[in-house]
Protein backbone atom coordinates (compact mmCIF):
# COMPACT_ATOMS: atom_id res chain seq x y z
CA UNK A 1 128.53 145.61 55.36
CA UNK A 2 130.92 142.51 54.37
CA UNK A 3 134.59 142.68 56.14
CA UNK A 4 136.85 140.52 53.87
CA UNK A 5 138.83 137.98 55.80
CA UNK A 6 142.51 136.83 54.53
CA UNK A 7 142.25 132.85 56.22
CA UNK A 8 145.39 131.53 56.48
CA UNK A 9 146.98 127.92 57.11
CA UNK A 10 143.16 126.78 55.70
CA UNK A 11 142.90 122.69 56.59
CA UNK A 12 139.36 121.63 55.22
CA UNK A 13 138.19 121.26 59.08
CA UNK A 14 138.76 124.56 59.58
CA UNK A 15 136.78 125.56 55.59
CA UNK A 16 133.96 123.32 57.14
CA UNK A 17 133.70 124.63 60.65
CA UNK A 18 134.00 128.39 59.65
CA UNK A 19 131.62 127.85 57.08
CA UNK A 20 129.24 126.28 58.87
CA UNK A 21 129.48 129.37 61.35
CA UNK A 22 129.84 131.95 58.57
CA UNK A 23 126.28 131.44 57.79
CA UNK A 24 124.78 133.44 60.46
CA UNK A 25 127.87 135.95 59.94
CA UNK A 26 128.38 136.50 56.42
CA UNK A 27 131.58 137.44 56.01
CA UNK A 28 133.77 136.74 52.55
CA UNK A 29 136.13 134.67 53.80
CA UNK A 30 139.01 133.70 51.40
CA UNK A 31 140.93 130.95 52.59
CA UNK A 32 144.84 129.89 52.00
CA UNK A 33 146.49 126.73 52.38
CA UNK A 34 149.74 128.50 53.52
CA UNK A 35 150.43 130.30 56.82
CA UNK A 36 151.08 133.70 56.63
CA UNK A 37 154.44 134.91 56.18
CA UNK A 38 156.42 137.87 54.49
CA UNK A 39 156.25 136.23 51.31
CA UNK A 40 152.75 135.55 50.96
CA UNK A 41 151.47 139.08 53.04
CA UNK A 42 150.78 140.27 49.71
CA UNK A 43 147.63 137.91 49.30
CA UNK A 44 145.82 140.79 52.08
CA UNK A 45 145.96 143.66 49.49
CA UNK A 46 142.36 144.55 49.39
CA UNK A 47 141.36 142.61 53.15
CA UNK A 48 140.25 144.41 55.70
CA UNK A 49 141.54 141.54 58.32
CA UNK A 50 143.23 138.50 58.54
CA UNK A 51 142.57 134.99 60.72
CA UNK A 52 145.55 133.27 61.69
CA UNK A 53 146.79 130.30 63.84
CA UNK A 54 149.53 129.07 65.67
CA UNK A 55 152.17 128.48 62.84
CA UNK A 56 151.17 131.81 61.27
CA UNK A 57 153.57 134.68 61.32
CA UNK A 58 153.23 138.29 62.19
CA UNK A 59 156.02 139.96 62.87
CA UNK A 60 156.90 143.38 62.78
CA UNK A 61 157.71 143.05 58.92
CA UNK A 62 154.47 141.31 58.71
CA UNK A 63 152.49 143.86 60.41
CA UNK A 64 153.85 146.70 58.48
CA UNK A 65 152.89 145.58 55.26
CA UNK A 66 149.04 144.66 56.51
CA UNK A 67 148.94 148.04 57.85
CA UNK A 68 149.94 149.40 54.36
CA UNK A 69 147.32 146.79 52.73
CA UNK A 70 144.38 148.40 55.14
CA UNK A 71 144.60 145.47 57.09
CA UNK A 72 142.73 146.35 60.32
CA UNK A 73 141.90 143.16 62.36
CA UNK A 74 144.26 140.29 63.38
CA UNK A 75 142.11 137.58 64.41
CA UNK A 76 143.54 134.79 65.99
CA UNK A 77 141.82 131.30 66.22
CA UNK A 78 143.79 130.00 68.90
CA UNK A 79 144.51 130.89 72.78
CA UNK A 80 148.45 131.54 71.99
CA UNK A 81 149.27 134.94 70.37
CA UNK A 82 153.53 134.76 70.76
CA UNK A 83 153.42 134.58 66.71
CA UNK A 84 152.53 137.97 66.88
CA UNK A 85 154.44 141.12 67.40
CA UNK A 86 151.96 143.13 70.02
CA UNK A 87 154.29 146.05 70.19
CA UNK A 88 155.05 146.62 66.30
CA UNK A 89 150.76 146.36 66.48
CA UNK A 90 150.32 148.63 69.08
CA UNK A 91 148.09 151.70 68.12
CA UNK A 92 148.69 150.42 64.47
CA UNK A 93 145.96 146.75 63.83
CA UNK A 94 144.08 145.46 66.46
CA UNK A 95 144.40 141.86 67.53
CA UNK A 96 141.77 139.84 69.11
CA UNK A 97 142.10 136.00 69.91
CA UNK A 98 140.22 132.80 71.47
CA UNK A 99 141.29 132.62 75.10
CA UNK A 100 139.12 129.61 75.71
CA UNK A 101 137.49 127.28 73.41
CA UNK A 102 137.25 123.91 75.35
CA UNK A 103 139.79 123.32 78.11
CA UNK A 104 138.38 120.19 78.32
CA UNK A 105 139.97 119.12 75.17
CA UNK A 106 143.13 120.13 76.10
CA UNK A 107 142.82 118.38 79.54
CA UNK A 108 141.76 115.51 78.55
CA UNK A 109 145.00 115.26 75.84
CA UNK A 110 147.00 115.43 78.74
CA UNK A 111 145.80 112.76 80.81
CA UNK A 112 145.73 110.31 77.19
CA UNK A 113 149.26 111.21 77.01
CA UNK A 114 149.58 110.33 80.64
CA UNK A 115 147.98 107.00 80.35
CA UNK A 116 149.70 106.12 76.84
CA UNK A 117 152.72 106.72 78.20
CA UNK A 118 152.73 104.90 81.48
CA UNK A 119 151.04 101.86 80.32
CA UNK A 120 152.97 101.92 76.77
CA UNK A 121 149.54 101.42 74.91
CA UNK A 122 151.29 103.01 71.90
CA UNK A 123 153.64 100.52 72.13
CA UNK A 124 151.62 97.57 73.03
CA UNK A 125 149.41 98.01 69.52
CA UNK A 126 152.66 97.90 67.73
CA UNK A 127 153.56 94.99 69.07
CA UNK A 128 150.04 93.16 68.54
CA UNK A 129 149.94 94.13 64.74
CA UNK A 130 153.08 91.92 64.35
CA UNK A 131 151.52 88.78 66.18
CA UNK A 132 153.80 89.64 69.53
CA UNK A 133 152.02 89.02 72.69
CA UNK A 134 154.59 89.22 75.53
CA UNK A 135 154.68 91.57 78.57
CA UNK A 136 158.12 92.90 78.01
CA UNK A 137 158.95 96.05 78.85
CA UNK A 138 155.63 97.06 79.44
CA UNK A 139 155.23 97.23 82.92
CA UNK A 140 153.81 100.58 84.41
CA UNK A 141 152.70 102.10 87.57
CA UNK A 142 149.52 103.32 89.68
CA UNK A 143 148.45 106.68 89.19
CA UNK A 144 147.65 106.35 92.41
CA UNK A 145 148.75 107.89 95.43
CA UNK A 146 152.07 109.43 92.91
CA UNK A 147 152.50 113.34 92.87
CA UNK A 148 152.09 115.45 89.73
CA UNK A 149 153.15 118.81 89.11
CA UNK A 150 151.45 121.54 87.56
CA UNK A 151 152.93 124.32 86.46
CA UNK A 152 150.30 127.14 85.09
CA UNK A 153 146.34 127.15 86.77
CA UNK A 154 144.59 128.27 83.87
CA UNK A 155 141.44 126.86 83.00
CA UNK A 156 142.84 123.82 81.09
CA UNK A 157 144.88 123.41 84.35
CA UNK A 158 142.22 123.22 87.02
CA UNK A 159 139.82 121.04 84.90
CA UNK A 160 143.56 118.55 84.37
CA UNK A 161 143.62 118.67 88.27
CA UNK A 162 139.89 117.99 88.68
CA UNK A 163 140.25 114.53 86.59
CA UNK A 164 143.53 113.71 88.52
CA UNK A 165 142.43 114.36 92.22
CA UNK A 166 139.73 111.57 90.59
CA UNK A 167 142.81 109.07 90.42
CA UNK A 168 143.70 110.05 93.56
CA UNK A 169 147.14 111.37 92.89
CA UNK A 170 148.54 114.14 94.82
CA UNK A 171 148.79 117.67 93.24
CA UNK A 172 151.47 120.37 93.22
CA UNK A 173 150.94 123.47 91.29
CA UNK A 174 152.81 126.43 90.51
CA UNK A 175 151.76 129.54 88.98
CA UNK A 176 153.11 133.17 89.45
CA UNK A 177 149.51 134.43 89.86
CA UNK A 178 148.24 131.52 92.02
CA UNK A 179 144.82 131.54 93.05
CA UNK A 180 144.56 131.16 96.43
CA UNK A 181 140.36 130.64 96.54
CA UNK A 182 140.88 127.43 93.84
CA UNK A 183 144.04 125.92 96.03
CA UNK A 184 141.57 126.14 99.10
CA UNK A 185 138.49 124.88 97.63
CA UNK A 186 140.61 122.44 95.66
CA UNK A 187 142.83 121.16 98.81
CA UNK A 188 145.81 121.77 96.47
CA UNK A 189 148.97 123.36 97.41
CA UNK A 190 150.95 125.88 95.63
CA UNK A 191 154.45 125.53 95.54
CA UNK A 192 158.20 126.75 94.11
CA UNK A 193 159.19 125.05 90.96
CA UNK A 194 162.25 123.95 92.69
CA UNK A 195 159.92 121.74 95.33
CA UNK A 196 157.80 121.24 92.46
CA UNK A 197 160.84 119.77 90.14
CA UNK A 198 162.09 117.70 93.16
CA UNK A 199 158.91 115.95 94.33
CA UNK A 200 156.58 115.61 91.32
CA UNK A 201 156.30 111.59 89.32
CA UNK A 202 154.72 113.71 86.85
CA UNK A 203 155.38 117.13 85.83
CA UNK A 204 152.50 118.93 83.26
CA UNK A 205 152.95 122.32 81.52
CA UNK A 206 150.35 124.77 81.28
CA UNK A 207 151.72 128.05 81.12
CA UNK A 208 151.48 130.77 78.38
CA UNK A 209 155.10 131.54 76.44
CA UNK A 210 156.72 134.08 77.42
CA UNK A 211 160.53 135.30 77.99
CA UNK A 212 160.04 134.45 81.66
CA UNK A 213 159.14 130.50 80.50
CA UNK A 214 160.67 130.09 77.65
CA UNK A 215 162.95 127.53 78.22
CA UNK A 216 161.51 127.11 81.62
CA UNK A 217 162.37 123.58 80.96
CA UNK A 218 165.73 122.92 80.63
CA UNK A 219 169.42 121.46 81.97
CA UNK A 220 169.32 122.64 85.23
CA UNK A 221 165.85 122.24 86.17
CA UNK A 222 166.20 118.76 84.95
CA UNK A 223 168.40 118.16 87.23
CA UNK A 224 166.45 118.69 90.03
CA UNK A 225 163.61 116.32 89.07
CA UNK A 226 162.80 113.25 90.35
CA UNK A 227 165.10 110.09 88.24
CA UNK A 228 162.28 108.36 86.14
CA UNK A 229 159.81 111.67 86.14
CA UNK A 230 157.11 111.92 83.71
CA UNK A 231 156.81 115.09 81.31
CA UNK A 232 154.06 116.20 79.42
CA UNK A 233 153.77 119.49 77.43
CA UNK A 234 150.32 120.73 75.39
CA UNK A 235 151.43 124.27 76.35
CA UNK A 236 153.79 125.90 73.33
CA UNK A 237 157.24 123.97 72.14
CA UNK A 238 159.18 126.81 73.88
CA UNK A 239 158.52 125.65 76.87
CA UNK A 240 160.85 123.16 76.65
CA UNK A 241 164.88 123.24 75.86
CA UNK A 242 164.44 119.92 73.12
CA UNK A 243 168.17 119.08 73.56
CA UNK A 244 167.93 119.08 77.30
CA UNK A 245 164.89 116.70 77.05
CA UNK A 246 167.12 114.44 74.22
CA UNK A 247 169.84 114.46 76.96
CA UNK A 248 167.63 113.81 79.69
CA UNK A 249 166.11 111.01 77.74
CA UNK A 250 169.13 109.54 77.05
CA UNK A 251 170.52 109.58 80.74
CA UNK A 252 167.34 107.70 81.85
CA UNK A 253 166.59 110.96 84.06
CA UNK A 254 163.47 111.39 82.37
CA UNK A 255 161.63 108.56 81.97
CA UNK A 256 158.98 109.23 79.53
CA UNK A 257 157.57 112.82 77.72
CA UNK A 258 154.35 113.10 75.84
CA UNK A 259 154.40 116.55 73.98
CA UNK A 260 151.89 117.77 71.59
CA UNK A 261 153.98 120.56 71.09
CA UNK A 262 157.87 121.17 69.96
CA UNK A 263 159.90 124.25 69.12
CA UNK A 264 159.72 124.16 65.78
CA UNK A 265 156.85 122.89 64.54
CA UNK A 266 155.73 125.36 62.03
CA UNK A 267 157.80 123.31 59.39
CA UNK A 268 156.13 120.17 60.22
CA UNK A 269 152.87 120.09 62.09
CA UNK A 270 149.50 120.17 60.23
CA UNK A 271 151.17 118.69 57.30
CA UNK A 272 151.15 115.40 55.64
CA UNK A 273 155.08 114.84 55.70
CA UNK A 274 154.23 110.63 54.81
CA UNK A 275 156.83 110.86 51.84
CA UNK A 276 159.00 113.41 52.93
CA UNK A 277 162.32 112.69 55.03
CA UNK A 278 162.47 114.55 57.96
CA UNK A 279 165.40 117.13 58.00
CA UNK A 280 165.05 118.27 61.58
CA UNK A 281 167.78 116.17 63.07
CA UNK A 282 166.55 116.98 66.91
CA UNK A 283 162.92 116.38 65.57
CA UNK A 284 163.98 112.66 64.13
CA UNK A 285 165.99 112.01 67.30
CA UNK A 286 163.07 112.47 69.29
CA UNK A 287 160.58 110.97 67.84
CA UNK A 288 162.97 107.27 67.91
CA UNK A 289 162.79 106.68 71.46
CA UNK A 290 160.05 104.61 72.47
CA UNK A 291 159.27 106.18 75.60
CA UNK A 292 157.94 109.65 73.58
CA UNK A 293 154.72 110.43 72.34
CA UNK A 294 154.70 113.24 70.06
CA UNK A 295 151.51 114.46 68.40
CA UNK A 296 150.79 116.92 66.01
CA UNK A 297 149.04 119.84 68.23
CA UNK A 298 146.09 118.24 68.25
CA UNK A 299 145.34 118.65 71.89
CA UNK A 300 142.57 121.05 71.39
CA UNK A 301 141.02 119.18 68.14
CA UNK A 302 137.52 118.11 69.22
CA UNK A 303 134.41 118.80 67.36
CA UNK A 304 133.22 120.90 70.22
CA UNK A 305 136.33 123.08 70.23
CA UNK A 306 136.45 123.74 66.63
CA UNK A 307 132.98 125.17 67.07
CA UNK A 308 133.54 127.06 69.73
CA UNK A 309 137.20 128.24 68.05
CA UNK A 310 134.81 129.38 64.78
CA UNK A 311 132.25 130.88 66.46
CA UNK A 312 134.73 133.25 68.58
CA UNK A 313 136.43 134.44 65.82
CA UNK A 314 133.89 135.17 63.88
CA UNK A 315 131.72 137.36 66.46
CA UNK A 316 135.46 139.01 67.32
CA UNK A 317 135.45 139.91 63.67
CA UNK A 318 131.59 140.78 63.70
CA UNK A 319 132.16 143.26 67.09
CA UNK A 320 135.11 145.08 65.73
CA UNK A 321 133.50 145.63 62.52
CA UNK A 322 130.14 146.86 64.36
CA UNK A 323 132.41 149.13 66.52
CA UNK A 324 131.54 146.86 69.59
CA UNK A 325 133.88 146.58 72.68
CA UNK A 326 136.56 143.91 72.01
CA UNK A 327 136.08 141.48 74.75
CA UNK A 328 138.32 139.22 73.53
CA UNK A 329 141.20 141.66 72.58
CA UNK A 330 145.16 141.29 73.28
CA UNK A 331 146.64 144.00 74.25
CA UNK A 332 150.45 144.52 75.31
């Protein structure tokens, strides 16, 4: 039997991974350039589920009106499901999603931010385009022997700490489920977020959204970091208060952020914006300092990962329309 699939936010990476897949699946996929939103909901009449990503919403109002198109199956291709309302879905669509698809990818984002940042490569290659050669302000530090703070030990986490205990830094972690067998194997220490804030060169996010973190990242816990701290964020935008990093920034508290994320990013990310001025004024602000790095949530964008992100979905799709167990489903 062939489940009809309502693809939205379709980029032509994701057209060629899923088709690629979608041979040994099947499926009649019909894929739309625009995420999915209450004004476009209507393009499900007729589906019987819908693949969405990160900038995708369903909302309450969303999920009413695929429940009254027959829509059965939200399938995310992504390991973030706060774009969707689990409690207007409860009993009502089931929801499945990616929970890992390379946390190398991710990892390994981090620690280029890291590097770009510290050594100002980004700026450096600016510079060398225009025929300038000096040294000037582009002094950095070794990653050795400095702390860095974790906050989250999922697996994108403990593969970032693998590649770091290989520069030799020192690692803090924090994590309201901490696993204790990983710290001791590891040699790591888990820690408050206020000793974490205070002692960390480098602080990295890696915790799921949620109203306990959003914001986690803000004035006051600022404040208690380190003057000149790193901070990196390939978690969700949320994470972090933006004006409280602009103002941080700006005081020379923080000395440098590399985020592949930002708050509101739906507007902008994914999209070629080249000839377009850029009406987010805490957006533009951000992205004129020199000592940010802000890419377009491409932290997980590897050819293995968009495999593995294709194959997922699809075999979620392919075990809830077999009447399989959902391994991979969210519940609330």
């Amino acid at each position: 039997m062939v489940t009809k699939i309502a693809f939205f936010g379709a980029k032509e990476y994701d057209i060629t991974s899923f088709g690629r897949i979608n041979e040994g699946f099947h499926f009649d996929i019909r894929y739309f350039k625009g995420n999915l939103n209450k004004n476009n909901v209507i393009l499900t009449q007729g589906m019987e589920a819908v693949c969405i990503f990160v900038n995708d919403i369903a909302d309450a109002e969303v999920i009413d009106a695929l429940v009254a198109h027959g829509v059965q199956l939200i399938a995310l291709r992504c390991a973030g499901f706060n774009n969707v309302d689990l409690e207007a879905a409860r009993d009502r669509i089931k929801v499945v999603w990616v929970p890992a698809y390379s946390p190398y990818a991710v990892a390994e984002h981090t620690l280029a931010l890291m590097l770009c940042l510290n050594r100002k490569i980004h700026r450096a290659y600016w510079r060398m385009r225009d025929g300038n050669f000096s040294l000037h302000g582009l002094m950095g530090f070794d990653m050795y022997g400095k702390t860095v703070g974790i906050i989250g030990t999922g697996k994108i986490a403990k593969i970032l700490i693998h590649i770091l205990k290989g520069f030799g830094m020192h690692i803090l972690v924090h994590d309201i489920y901490p696993d204790e067998q990983f710290a001791q194997e590891e040699q790591i220490y888990y820690t408050t977020l206020n000793e974490l804030y205070t002692r960390s060169d480098i602080i990295s996010l890696h915790c799921p959204l949620t109203e306990d973190t959003r914001y986690l990242i803000n004035e006051d816990s600022i404040a208690k970091m380190k003057d000149g701290v790193m901070l990196i964020n390939t978690g969700r935008g949320q994470l972090i208060h933006t004006n409280a990093l602009i103002e941080g920034l700006k005081e020379k508290k923080i000395a440098a952020a590399g985020l592949d994320v930002y708050e509101e990013e739906g507007e902008y990310f994914y999209e070629d914006q080249l000839d377009k001025i850029i009406d987010d004024d805490v957006l533009a602000r951000l992205i004129s300092f020199n000592n940010v790095i802000v890419t377009s949530h491409q932290a997980f964008f590897t050819q293995e990962a968009m495999h593995n992100i294709a194959e997922t979905t699809l075999q979620n799709v392919a075990d809830f329309r077999d009447g399989k167990v959902l391994v991979n489903e969210v519940t609330v």
